[in-house]
PDB file of N, CA and C in Angstrom:
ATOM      1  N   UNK A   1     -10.682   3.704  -2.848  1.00  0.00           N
ATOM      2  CA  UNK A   1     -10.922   2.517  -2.052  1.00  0.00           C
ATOM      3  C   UNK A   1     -10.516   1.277  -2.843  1.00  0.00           C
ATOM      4  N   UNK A   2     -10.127   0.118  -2.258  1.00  0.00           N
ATOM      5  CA  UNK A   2      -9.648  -1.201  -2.706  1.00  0.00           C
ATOM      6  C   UNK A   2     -11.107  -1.092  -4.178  1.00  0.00           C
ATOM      7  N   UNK A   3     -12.075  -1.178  -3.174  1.00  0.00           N
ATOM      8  CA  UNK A   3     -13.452  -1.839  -4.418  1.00  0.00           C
ATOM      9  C   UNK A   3     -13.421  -0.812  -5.765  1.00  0.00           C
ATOM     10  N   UNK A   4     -12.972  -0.030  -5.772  1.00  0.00           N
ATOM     11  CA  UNK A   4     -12.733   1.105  -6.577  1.00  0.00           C
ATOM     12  C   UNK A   4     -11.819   0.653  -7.405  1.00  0.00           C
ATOM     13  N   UNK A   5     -10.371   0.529  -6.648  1.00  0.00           N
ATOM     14  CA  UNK A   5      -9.549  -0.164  -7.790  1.00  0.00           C
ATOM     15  C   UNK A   5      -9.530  -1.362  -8.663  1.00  0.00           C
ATOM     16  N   UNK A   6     -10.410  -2.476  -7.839  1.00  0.00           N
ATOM     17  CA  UNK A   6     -10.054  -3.181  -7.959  1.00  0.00           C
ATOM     18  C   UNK A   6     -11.181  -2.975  -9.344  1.00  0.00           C
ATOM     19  N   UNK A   7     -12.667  -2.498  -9.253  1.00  0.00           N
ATOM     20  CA  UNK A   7     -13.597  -2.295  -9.996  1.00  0.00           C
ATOM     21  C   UNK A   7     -13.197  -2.126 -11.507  1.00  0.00           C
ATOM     22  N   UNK A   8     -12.078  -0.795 -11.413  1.00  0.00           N
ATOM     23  CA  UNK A   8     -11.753   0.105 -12.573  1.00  0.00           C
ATOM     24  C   UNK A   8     -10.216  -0.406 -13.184  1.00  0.00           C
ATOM     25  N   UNK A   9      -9.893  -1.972 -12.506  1.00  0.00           N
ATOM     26  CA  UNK A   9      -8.476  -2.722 -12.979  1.00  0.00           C
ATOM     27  C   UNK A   9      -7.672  -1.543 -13.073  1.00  0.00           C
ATOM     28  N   UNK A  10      -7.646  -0.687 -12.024  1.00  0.00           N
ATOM     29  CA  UNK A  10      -6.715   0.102 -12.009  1.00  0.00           C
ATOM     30  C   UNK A  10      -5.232  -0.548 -11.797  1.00  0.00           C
ATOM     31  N   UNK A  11      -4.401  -0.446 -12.564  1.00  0.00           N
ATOM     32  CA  UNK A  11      -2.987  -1.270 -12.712  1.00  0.00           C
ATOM     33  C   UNK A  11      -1.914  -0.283 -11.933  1.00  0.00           C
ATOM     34  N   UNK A  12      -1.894   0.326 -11.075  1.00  0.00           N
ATOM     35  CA  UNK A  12      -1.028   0.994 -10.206  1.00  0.00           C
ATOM     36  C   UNK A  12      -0.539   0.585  -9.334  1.00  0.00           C
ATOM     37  N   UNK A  13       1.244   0.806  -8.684  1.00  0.00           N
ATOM     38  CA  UNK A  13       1.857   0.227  -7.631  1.00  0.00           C
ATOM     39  C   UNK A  13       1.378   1.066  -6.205  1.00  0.00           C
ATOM     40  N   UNK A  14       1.298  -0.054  -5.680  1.00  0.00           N
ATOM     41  CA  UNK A  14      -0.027   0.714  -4.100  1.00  0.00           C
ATOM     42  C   UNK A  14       1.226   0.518  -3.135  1.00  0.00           C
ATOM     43  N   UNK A  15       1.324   1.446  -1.995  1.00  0.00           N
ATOM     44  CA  UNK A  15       2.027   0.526  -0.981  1.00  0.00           C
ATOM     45  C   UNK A  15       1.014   1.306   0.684  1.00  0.00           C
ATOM     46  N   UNK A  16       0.472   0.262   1.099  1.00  0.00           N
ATOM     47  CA  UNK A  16       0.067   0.601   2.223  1.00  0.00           C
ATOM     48  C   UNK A  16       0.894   0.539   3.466  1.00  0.00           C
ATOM     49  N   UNK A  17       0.624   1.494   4.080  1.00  0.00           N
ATOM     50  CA  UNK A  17       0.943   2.096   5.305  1.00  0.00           C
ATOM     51  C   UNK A  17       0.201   2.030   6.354  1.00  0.00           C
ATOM     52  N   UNK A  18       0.352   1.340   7.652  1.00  0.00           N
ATOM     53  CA  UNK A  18       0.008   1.936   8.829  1.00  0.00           C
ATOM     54  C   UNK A  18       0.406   2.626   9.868  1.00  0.00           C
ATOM     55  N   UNK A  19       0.087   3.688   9.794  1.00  0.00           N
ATOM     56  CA  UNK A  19       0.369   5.276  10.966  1.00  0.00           C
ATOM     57  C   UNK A  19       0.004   4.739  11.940  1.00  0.00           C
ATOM     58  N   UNK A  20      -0.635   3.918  12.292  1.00  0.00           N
ATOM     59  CA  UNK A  20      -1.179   3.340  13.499  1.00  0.00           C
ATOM     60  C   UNK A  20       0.303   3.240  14.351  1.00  0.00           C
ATOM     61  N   UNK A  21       0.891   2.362  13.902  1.00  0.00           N
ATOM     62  CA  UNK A  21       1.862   1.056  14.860  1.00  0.00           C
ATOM     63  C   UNK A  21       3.073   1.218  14.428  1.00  0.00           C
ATOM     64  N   UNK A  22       3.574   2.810  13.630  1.00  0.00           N
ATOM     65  CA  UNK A  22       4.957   3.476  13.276  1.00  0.00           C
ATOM     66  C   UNK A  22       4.963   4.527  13.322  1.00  0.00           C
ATOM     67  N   UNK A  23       6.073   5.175  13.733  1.00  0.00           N
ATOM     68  CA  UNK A  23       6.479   6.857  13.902  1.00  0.00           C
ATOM     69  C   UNK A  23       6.175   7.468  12.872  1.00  0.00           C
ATOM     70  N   UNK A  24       6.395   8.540  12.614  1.00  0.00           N
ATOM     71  CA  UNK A  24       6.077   9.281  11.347  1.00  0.00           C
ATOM     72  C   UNK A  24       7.493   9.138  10.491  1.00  0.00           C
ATOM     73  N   UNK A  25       8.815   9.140  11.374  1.00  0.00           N
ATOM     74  CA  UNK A  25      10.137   9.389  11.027  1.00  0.00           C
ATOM     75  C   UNK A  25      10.058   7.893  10.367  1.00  0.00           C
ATOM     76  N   UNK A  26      10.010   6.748  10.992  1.00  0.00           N
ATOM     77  CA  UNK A  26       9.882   5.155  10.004  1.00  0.00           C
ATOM     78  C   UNK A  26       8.522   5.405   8.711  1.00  0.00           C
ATOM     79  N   UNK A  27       8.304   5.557   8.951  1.00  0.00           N
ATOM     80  CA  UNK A  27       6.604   5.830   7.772  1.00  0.00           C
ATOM     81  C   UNK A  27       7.567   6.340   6.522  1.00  0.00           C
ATOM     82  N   UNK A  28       8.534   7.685   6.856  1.00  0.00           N
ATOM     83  CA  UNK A  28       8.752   8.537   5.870  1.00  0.00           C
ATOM     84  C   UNK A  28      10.294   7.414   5.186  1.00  0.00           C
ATOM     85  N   UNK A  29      11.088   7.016   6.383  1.00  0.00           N
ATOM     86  CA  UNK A  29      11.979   6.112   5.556  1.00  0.00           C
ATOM     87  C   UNK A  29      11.342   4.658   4.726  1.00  0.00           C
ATOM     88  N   UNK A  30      10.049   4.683   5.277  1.00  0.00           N
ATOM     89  CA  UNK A  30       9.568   2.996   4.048  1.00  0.00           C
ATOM     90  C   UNK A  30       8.934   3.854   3.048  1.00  0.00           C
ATOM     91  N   UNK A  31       8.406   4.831   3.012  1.00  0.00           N
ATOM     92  CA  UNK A  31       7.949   5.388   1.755  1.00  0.00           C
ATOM     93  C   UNK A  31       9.227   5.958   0.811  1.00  0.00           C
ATOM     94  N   UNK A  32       9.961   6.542   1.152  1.00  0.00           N
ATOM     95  CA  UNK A  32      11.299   6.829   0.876  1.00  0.00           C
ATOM     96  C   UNK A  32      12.107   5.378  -0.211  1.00  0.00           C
ATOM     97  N   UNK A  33      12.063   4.578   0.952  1.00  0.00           N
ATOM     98  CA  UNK A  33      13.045   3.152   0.281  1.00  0.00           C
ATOM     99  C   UNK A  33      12.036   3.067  -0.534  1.00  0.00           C
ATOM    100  N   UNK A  34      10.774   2.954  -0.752  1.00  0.00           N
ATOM    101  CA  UNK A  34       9.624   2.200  -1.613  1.00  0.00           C
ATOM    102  C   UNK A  34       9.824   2.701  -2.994  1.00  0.00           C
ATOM    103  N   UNK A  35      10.098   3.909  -2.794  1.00  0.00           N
ATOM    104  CA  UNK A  35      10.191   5.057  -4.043  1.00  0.00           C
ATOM    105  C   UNK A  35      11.569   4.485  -4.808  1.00  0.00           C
ATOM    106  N   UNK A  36      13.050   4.516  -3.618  1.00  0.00           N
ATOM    107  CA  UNK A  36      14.147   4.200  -4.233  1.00  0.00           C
ATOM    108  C   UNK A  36      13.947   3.071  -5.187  1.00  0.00           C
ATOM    109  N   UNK A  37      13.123   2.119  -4.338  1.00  0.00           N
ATOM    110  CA  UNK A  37      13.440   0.455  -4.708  1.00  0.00           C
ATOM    111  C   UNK A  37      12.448   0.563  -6.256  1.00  0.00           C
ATOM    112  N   UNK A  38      11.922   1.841  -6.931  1.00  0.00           N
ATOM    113  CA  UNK A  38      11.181   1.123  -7.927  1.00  0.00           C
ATOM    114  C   UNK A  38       9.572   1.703  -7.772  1.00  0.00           C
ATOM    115  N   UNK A  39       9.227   1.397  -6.766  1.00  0.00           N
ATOM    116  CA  UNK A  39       7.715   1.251  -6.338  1.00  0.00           C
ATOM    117  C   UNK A  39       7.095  -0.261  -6.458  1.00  0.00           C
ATOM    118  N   UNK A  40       7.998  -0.689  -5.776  1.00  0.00           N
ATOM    119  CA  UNK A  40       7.502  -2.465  -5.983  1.00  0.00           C
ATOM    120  C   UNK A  40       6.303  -2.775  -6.080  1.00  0.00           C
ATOM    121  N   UNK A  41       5.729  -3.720  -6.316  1.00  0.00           N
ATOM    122  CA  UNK A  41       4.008  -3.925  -5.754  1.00  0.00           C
ATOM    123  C   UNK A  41       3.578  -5.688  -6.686  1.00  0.00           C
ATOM    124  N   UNK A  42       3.103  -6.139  -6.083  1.00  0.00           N
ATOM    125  CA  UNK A  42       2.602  -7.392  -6.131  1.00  0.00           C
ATOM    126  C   UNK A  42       1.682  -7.587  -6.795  1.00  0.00           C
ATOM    127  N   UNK A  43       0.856  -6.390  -7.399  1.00  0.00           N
ATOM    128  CA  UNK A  43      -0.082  -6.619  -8.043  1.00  0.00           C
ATOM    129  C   UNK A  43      -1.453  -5.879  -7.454  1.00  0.00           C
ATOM    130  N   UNK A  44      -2.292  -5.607  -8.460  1.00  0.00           N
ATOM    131  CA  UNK A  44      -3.611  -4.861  -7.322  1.00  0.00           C
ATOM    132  C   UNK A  44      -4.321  -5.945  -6.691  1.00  0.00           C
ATOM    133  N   UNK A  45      -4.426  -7.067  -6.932  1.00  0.00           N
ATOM    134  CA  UNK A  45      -5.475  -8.147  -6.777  1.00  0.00           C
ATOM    135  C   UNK A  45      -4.621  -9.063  -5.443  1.00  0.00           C
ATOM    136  N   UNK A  46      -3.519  -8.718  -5.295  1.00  0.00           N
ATOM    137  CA  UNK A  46      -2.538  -9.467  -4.863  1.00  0.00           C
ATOM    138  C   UNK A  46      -2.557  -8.660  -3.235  1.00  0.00           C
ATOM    139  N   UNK A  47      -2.379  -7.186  -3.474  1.00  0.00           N
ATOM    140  CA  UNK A  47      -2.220  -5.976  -2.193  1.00  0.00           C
ATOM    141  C   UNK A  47      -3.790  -6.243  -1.935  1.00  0.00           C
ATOM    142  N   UNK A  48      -4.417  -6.098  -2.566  1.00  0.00           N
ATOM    143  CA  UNK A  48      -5.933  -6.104  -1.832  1.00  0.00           C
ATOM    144  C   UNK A  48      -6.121  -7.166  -1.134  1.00  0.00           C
ATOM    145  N   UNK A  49      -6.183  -8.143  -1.278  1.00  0.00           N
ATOM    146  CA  UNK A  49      -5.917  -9.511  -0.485  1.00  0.00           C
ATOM    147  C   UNK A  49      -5.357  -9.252   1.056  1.00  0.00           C
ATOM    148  N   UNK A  50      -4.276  -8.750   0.586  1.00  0.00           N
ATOM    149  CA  UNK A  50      -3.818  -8.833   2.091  1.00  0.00           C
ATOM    150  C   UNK A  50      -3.612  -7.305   2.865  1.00  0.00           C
ATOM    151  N   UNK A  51      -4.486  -6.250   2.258  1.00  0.00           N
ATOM    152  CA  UNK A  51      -5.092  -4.822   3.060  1.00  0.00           C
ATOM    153  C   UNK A  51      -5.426  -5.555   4.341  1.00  0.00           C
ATOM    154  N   UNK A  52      -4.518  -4.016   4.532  1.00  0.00           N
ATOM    155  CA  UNK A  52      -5.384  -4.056   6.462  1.00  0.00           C
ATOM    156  C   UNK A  52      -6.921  -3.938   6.342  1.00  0.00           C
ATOM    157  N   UNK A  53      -7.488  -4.944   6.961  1.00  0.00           N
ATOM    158  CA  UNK A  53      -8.815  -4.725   7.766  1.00  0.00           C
ATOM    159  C   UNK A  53      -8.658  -3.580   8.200  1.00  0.00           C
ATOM    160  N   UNK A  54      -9.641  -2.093   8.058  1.00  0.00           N
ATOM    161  CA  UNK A  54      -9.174  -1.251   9.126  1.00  0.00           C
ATOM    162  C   UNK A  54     -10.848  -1.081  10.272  1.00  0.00           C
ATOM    163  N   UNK A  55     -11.483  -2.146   9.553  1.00  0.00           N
ATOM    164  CA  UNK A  55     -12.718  -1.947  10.308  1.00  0.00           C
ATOM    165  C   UNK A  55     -12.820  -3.319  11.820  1.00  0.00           C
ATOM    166  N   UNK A  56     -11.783  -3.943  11.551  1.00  0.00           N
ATOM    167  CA  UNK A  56     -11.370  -5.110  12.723  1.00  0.00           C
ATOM    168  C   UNK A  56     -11.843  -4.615  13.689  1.00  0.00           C
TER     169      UNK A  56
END
């Protein structure tokens, strides 16, 4: 969970996904490019910020 990472300064590149509001076939090409590109990531403090609400 975010509070988990964020707890244990876990320093890992996160990339969230929502299955909700994409195919499985787009899901697998942004995880795909995510991997090519590096595993980009903004930071843990940075992705948590802007996590989906999933309790909205």
């Amino acid at each position: 969970t975010w509070s988990e990472i964020l707890e244990f300064e876990l320093d890992v590149p996160i990339l969230e996904i929502d299955g909700s509001a994409t195919s499985d076939v787009e899901l697998m090409s942004e995880v795909i490019q995510w991997i090519e590109d590096g595993c980009p990531s903004d930071g843990v403090e940075a992705t948590a910020a802007e996590a989906i609400d999933w309790l909205a």
